[in-house]
N, C-alpha and C. Protein backbone atom coordinates (compact mmCIF):
# COMPACT_ATOMS: atom_id res chain seq x y z
N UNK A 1 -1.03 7.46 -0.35
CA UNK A 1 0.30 7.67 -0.85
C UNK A 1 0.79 9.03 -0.36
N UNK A 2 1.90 9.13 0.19
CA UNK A 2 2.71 10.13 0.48
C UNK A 2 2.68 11.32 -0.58
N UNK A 3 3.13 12.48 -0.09
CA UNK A 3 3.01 13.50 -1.62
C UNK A 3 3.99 14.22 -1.54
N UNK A 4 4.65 14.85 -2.68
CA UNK A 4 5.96 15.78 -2.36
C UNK A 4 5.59 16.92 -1.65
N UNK A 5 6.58 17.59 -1.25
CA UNK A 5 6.47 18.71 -0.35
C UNK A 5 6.96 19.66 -1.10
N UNK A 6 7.01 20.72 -0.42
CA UNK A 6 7.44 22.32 -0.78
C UNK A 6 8.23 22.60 -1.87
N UNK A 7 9.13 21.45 -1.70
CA UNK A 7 10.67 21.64 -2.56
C UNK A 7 10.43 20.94 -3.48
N UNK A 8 9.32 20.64 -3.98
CA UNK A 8 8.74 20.08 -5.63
C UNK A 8 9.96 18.70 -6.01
N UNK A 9 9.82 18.28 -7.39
CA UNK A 9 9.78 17.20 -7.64
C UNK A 9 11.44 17.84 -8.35
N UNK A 10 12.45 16.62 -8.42
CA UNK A 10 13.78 16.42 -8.56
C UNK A 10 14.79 17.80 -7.38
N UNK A 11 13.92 17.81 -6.31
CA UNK A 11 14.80 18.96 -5.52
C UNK A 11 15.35 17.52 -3.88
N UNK A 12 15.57 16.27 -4.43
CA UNK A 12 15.84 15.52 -3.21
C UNK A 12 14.78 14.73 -2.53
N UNK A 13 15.04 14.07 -1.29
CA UNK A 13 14.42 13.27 -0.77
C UNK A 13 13.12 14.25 -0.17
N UNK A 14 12.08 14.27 -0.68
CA UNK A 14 10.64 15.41 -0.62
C UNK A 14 9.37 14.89 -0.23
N UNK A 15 9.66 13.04 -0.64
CA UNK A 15 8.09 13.23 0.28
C UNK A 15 7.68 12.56 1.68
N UNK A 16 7.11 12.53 2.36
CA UNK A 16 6.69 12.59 3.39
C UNK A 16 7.13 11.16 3.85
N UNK A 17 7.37 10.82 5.01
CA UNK A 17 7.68 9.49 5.50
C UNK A 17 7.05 9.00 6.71
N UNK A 18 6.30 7.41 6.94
CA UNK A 18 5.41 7.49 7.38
C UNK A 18 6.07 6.53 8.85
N UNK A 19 5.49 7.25 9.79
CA UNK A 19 6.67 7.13 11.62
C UNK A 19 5.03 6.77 12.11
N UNK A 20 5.18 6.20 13.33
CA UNK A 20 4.60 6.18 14.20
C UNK A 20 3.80 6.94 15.25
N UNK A 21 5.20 8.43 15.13
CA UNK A 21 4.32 9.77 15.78
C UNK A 21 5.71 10.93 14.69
N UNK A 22 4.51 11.55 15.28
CA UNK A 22 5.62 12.69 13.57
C UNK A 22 7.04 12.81 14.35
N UNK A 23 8.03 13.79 14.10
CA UNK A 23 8.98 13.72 14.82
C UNK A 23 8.57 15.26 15.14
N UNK A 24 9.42 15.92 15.99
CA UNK A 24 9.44 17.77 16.08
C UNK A 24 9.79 18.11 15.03
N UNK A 25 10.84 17.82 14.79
CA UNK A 25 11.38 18.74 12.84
C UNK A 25 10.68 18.60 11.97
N UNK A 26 9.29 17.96 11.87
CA UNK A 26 8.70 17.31 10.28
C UNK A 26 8.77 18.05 9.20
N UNK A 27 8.80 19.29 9.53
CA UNK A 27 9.03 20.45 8.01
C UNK A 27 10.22 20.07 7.76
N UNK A 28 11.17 19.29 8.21
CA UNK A 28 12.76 18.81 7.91
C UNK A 28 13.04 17.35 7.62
N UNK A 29 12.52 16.78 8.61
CA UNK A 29 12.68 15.35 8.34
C UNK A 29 11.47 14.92 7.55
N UNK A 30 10.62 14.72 7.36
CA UNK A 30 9.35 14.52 6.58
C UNK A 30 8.17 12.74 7.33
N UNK A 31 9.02 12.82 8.72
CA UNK A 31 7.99 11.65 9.17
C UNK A 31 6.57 12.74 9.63
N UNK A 32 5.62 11.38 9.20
CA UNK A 32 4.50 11.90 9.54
C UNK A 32 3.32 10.85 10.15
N UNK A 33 2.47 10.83 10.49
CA UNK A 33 1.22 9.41 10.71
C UNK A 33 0.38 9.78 10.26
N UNK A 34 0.31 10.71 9.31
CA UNK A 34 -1.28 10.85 8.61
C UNK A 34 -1.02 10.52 7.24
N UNK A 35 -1.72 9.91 6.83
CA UNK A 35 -2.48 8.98 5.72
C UNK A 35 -2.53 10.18 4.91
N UNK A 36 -1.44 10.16 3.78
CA UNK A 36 -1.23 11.13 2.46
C UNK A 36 -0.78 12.34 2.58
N UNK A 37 0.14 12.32 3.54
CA UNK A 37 0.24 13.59 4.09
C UNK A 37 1.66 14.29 2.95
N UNK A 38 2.25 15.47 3.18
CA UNK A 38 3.07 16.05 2.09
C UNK A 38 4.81 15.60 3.01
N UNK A 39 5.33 16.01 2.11
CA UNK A 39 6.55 15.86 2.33
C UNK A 39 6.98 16.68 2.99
N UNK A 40 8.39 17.33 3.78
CA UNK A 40 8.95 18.22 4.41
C UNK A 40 8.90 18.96 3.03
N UNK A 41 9.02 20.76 4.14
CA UNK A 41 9.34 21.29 3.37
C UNK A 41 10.84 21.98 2.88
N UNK A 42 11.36 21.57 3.28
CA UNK A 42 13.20 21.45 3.12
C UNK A 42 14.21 20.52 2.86
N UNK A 43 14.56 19.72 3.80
CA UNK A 43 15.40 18.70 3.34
C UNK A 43 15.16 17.21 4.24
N UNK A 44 15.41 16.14 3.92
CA UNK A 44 14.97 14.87 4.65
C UNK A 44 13.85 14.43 3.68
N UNK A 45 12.95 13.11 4.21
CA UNK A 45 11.62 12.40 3.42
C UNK A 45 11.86 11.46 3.42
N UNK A 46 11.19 10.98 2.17
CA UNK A 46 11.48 9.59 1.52
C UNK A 46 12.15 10.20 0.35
N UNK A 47 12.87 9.36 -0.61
CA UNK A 47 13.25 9.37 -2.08
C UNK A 47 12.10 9.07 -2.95
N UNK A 48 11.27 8.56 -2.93
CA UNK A 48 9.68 7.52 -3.09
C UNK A 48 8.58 7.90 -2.55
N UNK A 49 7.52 7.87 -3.04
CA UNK A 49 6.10 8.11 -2.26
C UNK A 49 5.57 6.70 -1.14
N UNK A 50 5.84 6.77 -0.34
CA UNK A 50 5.26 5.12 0.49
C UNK A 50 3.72 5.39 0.42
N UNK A 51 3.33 4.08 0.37
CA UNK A 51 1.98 3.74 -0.08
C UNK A 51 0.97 3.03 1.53
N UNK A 52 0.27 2.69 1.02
CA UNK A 52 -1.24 2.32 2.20
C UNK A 52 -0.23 1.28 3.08
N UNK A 53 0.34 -0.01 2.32
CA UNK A 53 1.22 -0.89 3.21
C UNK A 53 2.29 -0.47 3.92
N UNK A 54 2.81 0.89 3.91
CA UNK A 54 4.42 1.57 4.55
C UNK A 54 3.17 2.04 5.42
N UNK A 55 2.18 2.53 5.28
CA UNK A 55 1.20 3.07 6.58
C UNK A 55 0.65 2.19 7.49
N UNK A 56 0.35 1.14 6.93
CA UNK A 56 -0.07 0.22 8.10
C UNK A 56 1.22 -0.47 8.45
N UNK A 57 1.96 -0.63 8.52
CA UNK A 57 3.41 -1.00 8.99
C UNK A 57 3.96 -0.34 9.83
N UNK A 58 3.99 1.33 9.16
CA UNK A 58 4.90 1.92 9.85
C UNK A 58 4.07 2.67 10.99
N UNK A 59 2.64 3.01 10.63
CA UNK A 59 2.17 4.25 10.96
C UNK A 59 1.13 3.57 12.43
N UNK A 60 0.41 2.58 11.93
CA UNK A 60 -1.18 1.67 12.81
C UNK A 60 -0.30 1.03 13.85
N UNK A 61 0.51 0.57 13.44
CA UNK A 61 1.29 -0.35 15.03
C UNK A 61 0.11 -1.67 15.17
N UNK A 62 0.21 -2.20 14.06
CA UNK A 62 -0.93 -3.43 14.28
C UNK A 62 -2.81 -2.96 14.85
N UNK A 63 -3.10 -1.68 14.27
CA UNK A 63 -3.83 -1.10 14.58
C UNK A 63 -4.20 -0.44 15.96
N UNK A 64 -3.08 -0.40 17.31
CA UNK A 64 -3.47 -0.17 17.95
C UNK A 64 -3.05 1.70 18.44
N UNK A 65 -2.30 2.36 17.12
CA UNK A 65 -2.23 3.62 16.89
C UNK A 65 -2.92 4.34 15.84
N UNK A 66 -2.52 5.62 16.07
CA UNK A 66 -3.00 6.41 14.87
C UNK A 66 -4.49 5.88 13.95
N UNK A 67 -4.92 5.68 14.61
CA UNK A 67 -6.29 5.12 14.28
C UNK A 67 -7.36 5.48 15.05
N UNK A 68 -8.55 6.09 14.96
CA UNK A 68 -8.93 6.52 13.08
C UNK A 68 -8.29 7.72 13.25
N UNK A 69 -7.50 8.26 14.51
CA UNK A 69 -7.07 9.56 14.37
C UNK A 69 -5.87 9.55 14.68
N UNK A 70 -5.01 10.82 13.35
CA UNK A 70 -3.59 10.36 13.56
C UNK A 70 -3.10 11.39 15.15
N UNK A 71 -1.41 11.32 15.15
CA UNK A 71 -1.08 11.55 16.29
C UNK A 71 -0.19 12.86 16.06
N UNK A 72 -0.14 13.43 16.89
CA UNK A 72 0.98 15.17 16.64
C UNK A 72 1.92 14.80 17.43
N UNK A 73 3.23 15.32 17.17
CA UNK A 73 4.40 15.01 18.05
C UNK A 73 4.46 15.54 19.66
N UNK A 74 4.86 14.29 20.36
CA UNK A 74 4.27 14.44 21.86
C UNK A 74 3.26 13.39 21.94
N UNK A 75 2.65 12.87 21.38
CA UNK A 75 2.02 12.06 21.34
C UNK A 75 0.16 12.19 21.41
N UNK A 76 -0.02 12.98 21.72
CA UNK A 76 -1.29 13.77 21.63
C UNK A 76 -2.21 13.46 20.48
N UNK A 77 -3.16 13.32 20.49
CA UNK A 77 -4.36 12.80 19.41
C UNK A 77 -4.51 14.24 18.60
N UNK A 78 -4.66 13.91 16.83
CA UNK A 78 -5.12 14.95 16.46
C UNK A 78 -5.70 16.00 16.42
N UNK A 79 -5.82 17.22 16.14
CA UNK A 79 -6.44 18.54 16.59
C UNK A 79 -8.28 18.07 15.43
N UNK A 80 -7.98 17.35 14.47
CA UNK A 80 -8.85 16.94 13.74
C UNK A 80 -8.95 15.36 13.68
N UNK A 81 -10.41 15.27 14.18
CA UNK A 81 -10.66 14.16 14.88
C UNK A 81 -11.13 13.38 13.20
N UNK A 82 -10.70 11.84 13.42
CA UNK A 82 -10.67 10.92 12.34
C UNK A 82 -9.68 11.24 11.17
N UNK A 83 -8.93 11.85 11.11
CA UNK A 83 -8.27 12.34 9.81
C UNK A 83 -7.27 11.38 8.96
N UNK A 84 -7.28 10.33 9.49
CA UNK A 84 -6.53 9.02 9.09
C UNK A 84 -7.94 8.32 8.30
N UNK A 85 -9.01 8.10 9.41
CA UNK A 85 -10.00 7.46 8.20
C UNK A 85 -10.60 8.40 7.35
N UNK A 86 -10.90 9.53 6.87
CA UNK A 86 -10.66 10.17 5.86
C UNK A 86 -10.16 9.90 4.80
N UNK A 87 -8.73 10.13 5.72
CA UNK A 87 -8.03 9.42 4.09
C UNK A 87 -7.79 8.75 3.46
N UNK A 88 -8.18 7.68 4.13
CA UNK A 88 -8.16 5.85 3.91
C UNK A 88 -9.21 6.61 2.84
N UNK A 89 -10.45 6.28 3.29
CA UNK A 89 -11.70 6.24 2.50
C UNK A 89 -11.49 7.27 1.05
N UNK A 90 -10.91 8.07 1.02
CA UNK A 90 -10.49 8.83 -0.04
C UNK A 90 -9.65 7.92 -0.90
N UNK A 91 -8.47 7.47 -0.76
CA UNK A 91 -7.48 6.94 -1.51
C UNK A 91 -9.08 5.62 -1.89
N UNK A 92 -9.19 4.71 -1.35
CA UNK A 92 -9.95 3.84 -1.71
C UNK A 92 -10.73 3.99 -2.92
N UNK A 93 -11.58 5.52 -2.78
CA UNK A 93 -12.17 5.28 -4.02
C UNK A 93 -11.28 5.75 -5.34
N UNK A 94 -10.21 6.02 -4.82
CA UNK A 94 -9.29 6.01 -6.21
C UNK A 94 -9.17 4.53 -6.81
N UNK A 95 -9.09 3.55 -6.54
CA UNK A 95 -9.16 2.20 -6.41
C UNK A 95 -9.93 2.37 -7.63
N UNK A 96 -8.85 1.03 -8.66
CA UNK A 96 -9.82 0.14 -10.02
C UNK A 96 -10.75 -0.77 -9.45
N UNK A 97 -11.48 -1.21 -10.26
CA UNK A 97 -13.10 -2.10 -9.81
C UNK A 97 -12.32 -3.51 -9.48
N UNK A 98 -10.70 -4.30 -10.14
CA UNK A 98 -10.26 -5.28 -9.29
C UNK A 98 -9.93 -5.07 -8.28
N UNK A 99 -8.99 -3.63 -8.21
CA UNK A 99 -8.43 -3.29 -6.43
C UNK A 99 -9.87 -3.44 -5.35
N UNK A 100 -10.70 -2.95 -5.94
CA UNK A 100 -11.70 -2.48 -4.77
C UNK A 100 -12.08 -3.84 -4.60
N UNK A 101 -12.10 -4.71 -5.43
CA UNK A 101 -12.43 -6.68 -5.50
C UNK A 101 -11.84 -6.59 -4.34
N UNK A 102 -10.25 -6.76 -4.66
CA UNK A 102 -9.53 -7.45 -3.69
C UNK A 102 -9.53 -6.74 -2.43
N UNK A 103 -10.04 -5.49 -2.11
CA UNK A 103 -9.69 -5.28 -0.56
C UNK A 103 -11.39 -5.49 0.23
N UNK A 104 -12.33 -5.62 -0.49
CA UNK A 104 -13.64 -5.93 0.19
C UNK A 104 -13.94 -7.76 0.16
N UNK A 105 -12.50 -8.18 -0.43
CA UNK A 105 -12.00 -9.57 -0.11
C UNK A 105 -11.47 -9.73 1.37
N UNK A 106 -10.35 -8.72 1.53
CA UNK A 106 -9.74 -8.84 2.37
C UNK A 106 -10.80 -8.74 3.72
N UNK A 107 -11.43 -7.52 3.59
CA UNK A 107 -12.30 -7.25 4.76
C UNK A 107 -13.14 -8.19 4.71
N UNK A 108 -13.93 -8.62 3.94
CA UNK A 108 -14.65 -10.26 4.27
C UNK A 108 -14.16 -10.71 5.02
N UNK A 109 -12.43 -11.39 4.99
CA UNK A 109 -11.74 -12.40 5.71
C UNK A 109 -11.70 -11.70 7.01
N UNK A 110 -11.84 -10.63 7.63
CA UNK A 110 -11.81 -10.34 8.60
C UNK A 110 -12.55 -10.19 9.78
N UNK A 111 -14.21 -9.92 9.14
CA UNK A 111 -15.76 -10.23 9.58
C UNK A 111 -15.80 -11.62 9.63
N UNK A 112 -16.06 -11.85 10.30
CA UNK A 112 -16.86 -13.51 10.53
C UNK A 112 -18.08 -13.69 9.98
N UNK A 113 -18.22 -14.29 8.78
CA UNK A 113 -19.34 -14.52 8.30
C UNK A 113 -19.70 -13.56 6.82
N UNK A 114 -18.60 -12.53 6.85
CA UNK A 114 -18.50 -11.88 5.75
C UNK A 114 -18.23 -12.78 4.16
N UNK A 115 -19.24 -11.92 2.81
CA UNK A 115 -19.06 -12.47 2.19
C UNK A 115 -18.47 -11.54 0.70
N UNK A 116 -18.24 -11.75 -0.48
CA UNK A 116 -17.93 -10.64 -1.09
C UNK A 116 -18.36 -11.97 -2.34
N UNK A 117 -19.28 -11.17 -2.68
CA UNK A 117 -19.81 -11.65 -4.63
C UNK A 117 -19.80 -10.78 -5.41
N UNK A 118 -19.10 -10.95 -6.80
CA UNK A 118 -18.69 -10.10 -7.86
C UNK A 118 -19.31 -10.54 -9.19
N UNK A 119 -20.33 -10.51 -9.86
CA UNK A 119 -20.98 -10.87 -10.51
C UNK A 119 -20.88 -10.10 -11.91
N UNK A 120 -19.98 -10.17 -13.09
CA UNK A 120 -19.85 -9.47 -14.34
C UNK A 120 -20.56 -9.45 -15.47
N UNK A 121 -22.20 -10.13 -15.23
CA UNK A 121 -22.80 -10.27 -16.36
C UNK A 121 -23.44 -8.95 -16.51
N UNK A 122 -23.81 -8.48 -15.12
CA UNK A 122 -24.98 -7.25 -15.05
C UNK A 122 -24.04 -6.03 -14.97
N UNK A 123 -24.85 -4.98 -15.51
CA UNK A 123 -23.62 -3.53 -15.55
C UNK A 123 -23.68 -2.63 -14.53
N UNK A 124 -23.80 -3.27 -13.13
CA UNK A 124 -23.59 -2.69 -12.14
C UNK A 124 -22.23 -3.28 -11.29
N UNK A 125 -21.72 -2.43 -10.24
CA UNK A 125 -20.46 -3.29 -9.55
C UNK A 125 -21.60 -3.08 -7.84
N UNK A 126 -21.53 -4.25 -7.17
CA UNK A 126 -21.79 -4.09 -5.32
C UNK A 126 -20.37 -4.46 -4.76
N UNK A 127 -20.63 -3.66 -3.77
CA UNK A 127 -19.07 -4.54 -2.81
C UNK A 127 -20.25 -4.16 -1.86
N UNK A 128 -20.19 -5.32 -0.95
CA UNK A 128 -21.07 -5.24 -0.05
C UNK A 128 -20.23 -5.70 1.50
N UNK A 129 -19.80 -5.37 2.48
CA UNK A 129 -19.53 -6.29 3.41
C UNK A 129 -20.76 -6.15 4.60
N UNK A 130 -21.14 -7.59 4.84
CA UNK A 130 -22.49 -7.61 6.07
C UNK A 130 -22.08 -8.55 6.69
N UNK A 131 -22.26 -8.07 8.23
CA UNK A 131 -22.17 -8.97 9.61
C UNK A 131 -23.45 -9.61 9.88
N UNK A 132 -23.92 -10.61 10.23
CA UNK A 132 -25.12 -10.89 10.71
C UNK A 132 -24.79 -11.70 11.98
N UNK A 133 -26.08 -11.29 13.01
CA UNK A 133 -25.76 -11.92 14.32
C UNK A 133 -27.04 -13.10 14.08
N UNK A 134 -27.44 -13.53 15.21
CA UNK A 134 -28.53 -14.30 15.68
C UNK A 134 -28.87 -13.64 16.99
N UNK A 135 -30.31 -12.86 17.22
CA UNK A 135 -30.57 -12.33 18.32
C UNK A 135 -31.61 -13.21 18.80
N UNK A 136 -30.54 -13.78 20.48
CA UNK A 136 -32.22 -15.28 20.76
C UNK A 136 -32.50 -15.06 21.71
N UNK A 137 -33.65 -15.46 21.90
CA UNK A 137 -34.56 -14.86 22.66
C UNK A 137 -35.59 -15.97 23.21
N UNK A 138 -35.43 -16.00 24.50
CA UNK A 138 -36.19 -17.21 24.97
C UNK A 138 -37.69 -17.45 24.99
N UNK A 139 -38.12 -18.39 25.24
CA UNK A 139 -39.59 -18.78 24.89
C UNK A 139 -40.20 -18.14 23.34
N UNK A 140 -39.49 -17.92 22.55
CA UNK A 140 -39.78 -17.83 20.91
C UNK A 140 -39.56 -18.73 20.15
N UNK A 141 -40.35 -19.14 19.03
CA UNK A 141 -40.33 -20.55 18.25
C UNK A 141 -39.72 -20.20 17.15
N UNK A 142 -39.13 -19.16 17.11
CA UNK A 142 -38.58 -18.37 15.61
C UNK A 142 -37.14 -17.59 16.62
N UNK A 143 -36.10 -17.53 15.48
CA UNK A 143 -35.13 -16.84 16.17
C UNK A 143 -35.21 -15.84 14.86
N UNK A 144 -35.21 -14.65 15.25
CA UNK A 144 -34.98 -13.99 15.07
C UNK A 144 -33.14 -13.41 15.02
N UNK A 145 -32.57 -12.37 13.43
CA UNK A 145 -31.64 -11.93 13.14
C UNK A 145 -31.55 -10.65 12.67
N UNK A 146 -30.35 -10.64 12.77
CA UNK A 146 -30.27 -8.79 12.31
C UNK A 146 -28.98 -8.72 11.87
N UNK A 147 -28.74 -7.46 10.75
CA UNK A 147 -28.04 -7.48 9.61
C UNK A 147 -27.48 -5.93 9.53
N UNK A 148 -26.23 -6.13 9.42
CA UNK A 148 -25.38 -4.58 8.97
C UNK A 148 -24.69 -4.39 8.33
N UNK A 149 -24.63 -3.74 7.10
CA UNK A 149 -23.73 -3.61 5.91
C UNK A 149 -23.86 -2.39 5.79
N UNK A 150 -22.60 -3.09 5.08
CA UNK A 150 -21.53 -1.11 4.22
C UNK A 150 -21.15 -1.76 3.10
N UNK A 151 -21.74 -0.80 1.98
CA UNK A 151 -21.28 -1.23 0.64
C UNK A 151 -21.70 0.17 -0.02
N UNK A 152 -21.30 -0.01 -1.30
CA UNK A 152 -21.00 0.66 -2.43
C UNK A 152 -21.66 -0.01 -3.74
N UNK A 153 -22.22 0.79 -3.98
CA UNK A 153 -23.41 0.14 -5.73
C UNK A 153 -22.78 1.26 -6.63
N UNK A 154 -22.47 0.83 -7.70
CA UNK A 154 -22.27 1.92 -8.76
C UNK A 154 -23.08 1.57 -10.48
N UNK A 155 -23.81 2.29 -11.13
CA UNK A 155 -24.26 1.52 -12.22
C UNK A 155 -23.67 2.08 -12.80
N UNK A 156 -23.29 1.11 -14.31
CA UNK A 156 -22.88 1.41 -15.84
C UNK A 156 -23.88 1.64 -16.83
N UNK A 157 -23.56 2.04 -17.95
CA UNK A 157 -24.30 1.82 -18.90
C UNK A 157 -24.37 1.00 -20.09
């Protein structure tokens, strides 16, 4: 989510607005491509904070920008390398235990073969997403596989 800028909260349109590549004025106009970035610090923005969907819309270009590193005006890759996935991964774990459901849903649908189980009896939460290949290998009577996941375990009490 976007954040107000300089000129604090009821001083106008303050927070940050999310462009494709920043513009030159951004301390004025308030476009930006980094993921939570502040508002101008003068006049221009949004009226509203735009959220993760105004970033992948406005900011990824169908992922083939600003990803994982955003862009400086001119078009030039960040001075700080990954700073878009940073902030993804930050906002995320702000995420309630349904949000985080539904987007390690989403990323399932996107892995081939990905799966996502949510199980509420036990007082732990997994989000797990795993790829698995088949590595084959000739003249072997066994095929052999291999497995890569990224997940998150958290226990309750």
């Amino acid at each position: 989510m976007t954040k107000i800028g300089s000129g604090g909260a009821g001083s106008g349109d303050k927070y940050g607005r999310y462009a494709l590549e920043p513009h030159s004025a951004r301390a004025t106009n308030g476009d930006t491509a980094l993921c939570g970035d502040v508002g101008p610090s003068t006049s221009g923005g949004s009226r509203s904070p735009e959220v993760l969907r105004h970033f992948v819309g406005k900011t990824l270009k169908d992922g083939s920008k600003n990803w994982p590193t955003s862009t400086k005006n001119g078009g030039a890759p960040s001075d700080t390398q990954n700073d878009n996935a940073e902030a993804v991964a930050k906002d995320l774990t702000k995420l309630t235990s349904e949000e985080k459901t539904i987007v390690a849903g989403l990323l399932a649908k996107t892995i081939e073969g990905g799966e996502v189980v949510e199980i509420r009896a036990v007082s732990s939460t997994s989000v797990m997403v795993n790829a698995c290949y088949d590595l084959l290998s000739e003249g072997l009577g066994v095929v052999p596989y291999a497995c890569v996941g990224l997940g998150v375990t958290s226990w309750g009490c």
